[in-house]
C-alpha atoms as a PDB file:
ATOM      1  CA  UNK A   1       0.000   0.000   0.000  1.00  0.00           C
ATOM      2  CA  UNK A   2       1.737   3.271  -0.593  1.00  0.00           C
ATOM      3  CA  UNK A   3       2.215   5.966   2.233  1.00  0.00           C
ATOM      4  CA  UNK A   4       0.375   9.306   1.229  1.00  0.00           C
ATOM      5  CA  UNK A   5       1.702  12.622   2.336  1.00  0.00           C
ATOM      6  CA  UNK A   6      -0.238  15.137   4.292  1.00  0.00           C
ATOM      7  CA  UNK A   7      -1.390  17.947   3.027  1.00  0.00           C
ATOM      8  CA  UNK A   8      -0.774  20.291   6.057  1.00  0.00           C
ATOM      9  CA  UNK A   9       1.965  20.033   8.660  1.00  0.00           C
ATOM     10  CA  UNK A  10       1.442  21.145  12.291  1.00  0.00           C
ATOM     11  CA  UNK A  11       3.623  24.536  11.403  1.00  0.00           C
ATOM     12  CA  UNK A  12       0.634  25.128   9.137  1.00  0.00           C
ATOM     13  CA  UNK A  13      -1.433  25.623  11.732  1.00  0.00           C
ATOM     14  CA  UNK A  14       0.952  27.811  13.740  1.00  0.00           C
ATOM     15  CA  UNK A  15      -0.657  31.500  14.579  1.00  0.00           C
ATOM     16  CA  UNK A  16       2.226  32.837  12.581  1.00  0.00           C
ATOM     17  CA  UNK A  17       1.612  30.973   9.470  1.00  0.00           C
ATOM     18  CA  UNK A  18      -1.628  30.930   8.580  1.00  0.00           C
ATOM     19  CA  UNK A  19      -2.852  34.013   6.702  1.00  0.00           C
ATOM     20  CA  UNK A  20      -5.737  35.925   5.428  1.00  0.00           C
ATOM     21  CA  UNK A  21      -6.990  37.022   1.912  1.00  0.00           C
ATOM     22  CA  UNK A  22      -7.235  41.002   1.984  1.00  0.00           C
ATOM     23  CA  UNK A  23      -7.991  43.312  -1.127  1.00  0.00           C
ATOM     24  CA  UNK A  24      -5.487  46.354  -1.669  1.00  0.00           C
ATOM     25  CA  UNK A  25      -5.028  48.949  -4.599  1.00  0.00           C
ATOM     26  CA  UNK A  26      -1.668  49.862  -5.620  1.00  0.00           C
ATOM     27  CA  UNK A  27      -0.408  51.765  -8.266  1.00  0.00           C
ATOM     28  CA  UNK A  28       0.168  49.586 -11.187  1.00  0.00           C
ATOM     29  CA  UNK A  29       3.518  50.471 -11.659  1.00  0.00           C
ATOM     30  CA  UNK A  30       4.248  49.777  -7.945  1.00  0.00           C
ATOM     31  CA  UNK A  31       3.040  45.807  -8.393  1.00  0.00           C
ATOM     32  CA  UNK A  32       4.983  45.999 -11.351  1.00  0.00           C
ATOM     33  CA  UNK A  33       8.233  46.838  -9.537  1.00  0.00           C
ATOM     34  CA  UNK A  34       7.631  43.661  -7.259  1.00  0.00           C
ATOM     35  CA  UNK A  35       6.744  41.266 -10.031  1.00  0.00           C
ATOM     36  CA  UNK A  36       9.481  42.095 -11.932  1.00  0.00           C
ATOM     37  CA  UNK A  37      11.435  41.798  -8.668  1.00  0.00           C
ATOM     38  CA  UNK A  38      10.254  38.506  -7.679  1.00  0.00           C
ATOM     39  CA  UNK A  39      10.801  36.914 -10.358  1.00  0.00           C
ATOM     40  CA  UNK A  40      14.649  38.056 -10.410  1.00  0.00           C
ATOM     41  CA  UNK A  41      14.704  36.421  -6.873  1.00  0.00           C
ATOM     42  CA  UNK A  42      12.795  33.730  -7.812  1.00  0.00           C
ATOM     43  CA  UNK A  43      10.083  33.723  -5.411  1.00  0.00           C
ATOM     44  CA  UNK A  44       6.292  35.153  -5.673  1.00  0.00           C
ATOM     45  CA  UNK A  45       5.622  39.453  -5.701  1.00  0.00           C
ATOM     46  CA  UNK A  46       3.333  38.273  -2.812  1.00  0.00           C
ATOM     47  CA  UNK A  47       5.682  36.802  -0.848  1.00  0.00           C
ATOM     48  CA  UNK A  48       8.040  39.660  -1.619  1.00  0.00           C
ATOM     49  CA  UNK A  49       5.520  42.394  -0.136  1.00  0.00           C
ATOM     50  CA  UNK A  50       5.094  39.879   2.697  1.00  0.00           C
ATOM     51  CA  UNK A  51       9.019  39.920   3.129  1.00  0.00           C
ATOM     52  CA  UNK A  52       9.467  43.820   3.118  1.00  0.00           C
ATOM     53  CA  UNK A  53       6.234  44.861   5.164  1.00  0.00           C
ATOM     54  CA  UNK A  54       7.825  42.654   7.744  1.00  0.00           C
ATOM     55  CA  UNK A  55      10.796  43.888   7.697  1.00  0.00           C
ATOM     56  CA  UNK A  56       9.476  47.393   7.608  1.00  0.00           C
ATOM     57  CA  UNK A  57       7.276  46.727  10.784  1.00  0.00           C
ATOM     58  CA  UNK A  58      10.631  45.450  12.600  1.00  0.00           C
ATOM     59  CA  UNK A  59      12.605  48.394  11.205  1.00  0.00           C
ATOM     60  CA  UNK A  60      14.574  50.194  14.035  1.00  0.00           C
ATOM     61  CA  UNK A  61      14.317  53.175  11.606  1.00  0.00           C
ATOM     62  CA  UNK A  62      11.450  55.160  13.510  1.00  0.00           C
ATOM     63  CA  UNK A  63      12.371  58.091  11.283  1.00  0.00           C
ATOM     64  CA  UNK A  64       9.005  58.036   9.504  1.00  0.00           C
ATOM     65  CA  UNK A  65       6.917  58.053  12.553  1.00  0.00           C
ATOM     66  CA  UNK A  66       3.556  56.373  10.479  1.00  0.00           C
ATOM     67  CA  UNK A  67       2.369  54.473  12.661  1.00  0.00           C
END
């Protein structure tokens, strides 16, 4: 009998890892700029914004004061 594989792993379920469909406008030429990005990384533009929010959010840089 062959062994199947699960579709979700326990770290799926973490808090931290599960996520939420949202709707956003952006310029076009912004979302643009991270597709074409992306792809030169070779990962997705949405995991790209993910990557740099985050690392915007734990910024030490309080220069901007927007939040």
């Amino acid at each position: 009998m062959a062994k199947t594989k699960a579709l979700l792993k326990d770290e799926d379920l973490k808090p931290e890892n599960i996520k939420s469909n949202i709707t956003i406008r952006m310029p076009l030429d912004l979302l643009d700029a991270y597709r074409e990005k992306a792809q030169e990384l070779g990962i997705g533009y949405q995991t790209l914004m993910q990557i740099t929010l985050r690392q915007a959010l734990e910024s030490n840089d309080n220069s901007s004061h927007l939040m």
